[in-house]
C-alpha atoms as a PDB file:
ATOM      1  CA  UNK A   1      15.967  11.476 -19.689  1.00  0.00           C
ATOM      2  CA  UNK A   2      16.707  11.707 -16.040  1.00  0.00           C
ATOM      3  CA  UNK A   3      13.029  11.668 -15.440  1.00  0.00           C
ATOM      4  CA  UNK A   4      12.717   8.336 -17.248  1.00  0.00           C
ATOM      5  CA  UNK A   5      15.524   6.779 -15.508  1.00  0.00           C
ATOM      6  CA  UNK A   6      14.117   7.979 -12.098  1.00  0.00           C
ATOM      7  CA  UNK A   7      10.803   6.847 -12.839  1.00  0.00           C
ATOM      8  CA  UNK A   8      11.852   3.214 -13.818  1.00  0.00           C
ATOM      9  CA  UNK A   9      14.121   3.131 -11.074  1.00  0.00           C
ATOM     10  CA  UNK A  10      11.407   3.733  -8.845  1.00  0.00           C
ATOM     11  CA  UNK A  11       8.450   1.511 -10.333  1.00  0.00           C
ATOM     12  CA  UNK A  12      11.135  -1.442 -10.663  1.00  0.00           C
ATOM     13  CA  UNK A  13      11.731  -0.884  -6.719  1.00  0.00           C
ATOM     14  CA  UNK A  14       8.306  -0.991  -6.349  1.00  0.00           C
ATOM     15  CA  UNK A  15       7.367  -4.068  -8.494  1.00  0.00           C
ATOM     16  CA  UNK A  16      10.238  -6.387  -6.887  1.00  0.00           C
ATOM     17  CA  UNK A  17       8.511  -5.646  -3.639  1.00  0.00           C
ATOM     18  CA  UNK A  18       5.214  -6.269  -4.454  1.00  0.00           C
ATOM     19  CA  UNK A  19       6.068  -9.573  -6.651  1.00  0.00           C
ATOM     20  CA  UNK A  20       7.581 -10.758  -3.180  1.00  0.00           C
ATOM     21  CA  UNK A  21       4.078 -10.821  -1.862  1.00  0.00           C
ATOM     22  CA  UNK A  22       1.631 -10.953  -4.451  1.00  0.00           C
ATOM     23  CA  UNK A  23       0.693 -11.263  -8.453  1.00  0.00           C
ATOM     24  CA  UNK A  24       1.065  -7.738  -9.925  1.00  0.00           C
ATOM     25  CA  UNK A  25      -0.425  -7.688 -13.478  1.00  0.00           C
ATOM     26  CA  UNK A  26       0.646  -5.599 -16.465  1.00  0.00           C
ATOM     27  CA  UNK A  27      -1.981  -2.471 -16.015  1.00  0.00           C
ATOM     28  CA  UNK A  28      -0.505  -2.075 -12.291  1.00  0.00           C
ATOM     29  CA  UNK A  29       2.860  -1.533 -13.913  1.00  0.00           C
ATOM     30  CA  UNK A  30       1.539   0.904 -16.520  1.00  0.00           C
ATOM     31  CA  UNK A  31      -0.562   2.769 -14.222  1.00  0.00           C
ATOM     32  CA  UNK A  32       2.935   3.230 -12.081  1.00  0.00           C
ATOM     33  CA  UNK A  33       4.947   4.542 -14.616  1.00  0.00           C
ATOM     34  CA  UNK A  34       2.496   6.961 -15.683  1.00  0.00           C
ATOM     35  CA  UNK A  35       1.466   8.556 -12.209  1.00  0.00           C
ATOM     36  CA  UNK A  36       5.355   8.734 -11.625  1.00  0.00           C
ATOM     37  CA  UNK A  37       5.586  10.219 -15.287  1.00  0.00           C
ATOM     38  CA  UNK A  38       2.896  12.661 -13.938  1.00  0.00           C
ATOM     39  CA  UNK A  39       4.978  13.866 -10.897  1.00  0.00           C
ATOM     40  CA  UNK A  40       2.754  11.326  -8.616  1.00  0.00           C
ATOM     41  CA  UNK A  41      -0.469  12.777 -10.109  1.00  0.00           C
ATOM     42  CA  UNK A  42      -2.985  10.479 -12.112  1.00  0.00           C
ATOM     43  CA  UNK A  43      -4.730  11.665 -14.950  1.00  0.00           C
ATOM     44  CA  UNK A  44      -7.986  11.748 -15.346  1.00  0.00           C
ATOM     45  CA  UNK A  45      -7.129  11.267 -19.338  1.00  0.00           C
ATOM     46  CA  UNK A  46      -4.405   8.915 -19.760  1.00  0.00           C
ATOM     47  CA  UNK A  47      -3.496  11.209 -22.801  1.00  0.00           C
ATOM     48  CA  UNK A  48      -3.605  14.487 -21.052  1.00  0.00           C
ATOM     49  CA  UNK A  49       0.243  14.137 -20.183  1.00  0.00           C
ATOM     50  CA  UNK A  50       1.971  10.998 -20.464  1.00  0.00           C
ATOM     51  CA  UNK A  51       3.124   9.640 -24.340  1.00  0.00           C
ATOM     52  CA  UNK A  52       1.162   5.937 -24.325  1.00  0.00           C
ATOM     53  CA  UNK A  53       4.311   5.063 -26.785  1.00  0.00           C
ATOM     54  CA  UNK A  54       6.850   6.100 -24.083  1.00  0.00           C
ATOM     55  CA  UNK A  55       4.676   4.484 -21.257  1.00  0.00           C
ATOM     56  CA  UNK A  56       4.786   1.215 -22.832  1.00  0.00           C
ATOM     57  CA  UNK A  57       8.282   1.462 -23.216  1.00  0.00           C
ATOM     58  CA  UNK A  58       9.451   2.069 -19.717  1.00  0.00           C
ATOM     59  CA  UNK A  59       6.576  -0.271 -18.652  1.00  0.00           C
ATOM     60  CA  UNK A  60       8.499  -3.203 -20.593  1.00  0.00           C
ATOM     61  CA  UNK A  61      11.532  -1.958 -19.296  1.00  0.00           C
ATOM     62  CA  UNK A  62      10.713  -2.333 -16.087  1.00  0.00           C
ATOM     63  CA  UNK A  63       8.938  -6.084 -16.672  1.00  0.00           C
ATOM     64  CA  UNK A  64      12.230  -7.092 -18.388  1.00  0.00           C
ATOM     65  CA  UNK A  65      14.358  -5.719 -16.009  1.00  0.00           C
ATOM     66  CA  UNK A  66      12.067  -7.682 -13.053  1.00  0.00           C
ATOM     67  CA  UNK A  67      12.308 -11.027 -15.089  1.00  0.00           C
ATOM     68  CA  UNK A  68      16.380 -10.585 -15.563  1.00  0.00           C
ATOM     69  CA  UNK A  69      16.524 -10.820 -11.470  1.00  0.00           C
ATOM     70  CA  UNK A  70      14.112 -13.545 -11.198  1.00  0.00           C
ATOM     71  CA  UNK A  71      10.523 -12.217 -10.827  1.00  0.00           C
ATOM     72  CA  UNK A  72       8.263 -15.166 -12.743  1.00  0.00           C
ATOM     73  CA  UNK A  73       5.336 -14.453 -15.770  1.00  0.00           C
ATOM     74  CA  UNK A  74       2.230 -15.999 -15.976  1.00  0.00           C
ATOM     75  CA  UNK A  75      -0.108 -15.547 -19.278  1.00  0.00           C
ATOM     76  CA  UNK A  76      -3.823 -15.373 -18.678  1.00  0.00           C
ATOM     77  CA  UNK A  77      -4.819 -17.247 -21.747  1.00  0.00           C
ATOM     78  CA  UNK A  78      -3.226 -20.232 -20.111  1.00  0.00           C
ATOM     79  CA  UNK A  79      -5.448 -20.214 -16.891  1.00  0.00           C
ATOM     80  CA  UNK A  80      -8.844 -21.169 -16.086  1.00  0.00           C
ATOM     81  CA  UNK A  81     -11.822 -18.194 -15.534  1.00  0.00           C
ATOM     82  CA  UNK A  82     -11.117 -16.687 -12.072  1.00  0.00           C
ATOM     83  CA  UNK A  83      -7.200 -18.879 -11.612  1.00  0.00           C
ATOM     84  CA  UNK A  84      -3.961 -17.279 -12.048  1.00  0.00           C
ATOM     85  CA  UNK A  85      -1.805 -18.507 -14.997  1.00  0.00           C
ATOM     86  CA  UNK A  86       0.886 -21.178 -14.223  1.00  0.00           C
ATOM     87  CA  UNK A  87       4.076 -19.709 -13.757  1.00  0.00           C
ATOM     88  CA  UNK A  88       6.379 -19.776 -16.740  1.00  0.00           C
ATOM     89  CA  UNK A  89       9.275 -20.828 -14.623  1.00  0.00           C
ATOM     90  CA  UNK A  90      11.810 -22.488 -17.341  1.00  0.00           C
ATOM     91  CA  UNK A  91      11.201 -19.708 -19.575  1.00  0.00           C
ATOM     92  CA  UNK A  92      13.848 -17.039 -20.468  1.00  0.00           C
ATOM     93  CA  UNK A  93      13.169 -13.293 -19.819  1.00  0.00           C
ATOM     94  CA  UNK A  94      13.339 -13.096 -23.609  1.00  0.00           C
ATOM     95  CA  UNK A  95      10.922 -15.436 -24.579  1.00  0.00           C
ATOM     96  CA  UNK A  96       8.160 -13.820 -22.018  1.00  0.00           C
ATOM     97  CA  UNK A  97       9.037 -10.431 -23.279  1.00  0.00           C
ATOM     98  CA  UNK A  98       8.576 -11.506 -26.726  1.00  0.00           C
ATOM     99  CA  UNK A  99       5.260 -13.162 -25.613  1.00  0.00           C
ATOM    100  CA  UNK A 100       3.978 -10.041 -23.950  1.00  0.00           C
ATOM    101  CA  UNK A 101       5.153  -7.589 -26.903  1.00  0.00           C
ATOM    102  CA  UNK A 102       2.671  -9.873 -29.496  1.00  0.00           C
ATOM    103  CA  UNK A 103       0.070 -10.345 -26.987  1.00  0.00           C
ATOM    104  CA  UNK A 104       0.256  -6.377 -26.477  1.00  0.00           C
ATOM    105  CA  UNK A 105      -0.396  -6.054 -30.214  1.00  0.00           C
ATOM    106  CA  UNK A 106      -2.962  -8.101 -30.338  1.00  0.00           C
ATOM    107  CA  UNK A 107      -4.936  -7.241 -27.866  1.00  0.00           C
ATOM    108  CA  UNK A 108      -4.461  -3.961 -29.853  1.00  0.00           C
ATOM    109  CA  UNK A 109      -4.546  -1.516 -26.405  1.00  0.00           C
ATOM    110  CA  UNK A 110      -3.406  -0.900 -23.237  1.00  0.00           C
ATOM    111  CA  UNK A 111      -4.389  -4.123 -20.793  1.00  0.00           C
ATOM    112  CA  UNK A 112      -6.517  -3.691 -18.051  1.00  0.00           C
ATOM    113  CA  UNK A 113      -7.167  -6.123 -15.267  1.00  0.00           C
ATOM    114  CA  UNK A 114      -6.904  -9.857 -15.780  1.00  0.00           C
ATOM    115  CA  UNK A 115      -5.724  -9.048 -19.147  1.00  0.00           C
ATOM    116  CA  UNK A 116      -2.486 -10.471 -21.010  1.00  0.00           C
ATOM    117  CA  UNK A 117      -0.257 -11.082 -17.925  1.00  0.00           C
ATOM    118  CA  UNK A 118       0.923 -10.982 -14.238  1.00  0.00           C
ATOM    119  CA  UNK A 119       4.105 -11.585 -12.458  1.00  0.00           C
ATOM    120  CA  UNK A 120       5.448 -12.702  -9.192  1.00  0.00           C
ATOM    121  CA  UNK A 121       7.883 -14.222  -7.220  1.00  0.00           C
ATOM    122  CA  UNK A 122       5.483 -16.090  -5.033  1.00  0.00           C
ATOM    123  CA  UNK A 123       4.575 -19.959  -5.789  1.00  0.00           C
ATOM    124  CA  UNK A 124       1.559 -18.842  -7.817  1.00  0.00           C
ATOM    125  CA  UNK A 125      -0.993 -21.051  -5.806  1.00  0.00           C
ATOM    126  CA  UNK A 126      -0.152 -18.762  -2.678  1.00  0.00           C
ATOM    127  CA  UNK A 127      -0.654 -15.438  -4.638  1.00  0.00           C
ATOM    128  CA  UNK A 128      -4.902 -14.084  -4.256  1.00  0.00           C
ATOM    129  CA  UNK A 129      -6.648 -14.771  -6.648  1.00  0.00           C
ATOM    130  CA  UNK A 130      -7.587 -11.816  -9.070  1.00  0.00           C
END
């Protein structure tokens, strides 16, 4: 458990950072979680040592946790090919979580880039592009 805790301690440090000067999507916070899960070693098979339930766990953790101290979601079925979503600014750290959970499912894997959702705490026009 102390692993867990250390790990989401450390990829929450990281994404606050990183929101403060760019868009960081949803596969850039799973891939974090499990090289930290795999003492700072990636796998070559996602599989090979990391849990893809307990990934996904401490990967929402994490989001939620980011969104509760003011890090903003975008959704990237509401932008245009090749934008960034619009900011969900009003919206509550529940409601995006609960948005991200059901687009999860449905996409029915793991996301991968420009896939399901990004977050920063930049005005999103001044984030890249992806």
């Amino acid at each position: 458990m102390a692993e867990f805790e250390a790990v989401t301690k450390r990829v929450l440090s990281d994404l606050l950072t990183d929101c403060r000067v760019s868009f960081v999507e949803v596969w850039s916070v799973l891939w974090e979680v499990r090289y930290g899960l795999c003492d700072d070693n990636y796998p070559v098979d996602v599989r090979e040592r990391t849990d893809l339930a307990e990934v996904r766990r401490l990967a929402l953790s994490v989001i939620e946790a980011a969104l509760r101290q003011g890090v903003r979601a975008g959704f990237f079925v509401d932008a245009e090919p090749g934008e960034y979503p619009p900011p969900l600014s009003a919206a509550a750290p529940a409601e995006v979580m609960a948005r991200l959970v059901a687009g999860w499912e449905q996409l029915g894997r793991e996301p991968s880039m420009a896939e399901l959702a990004g977050f920063t705490s930049l005005s999103f026009k001044h984030a890249e592009p992806p």
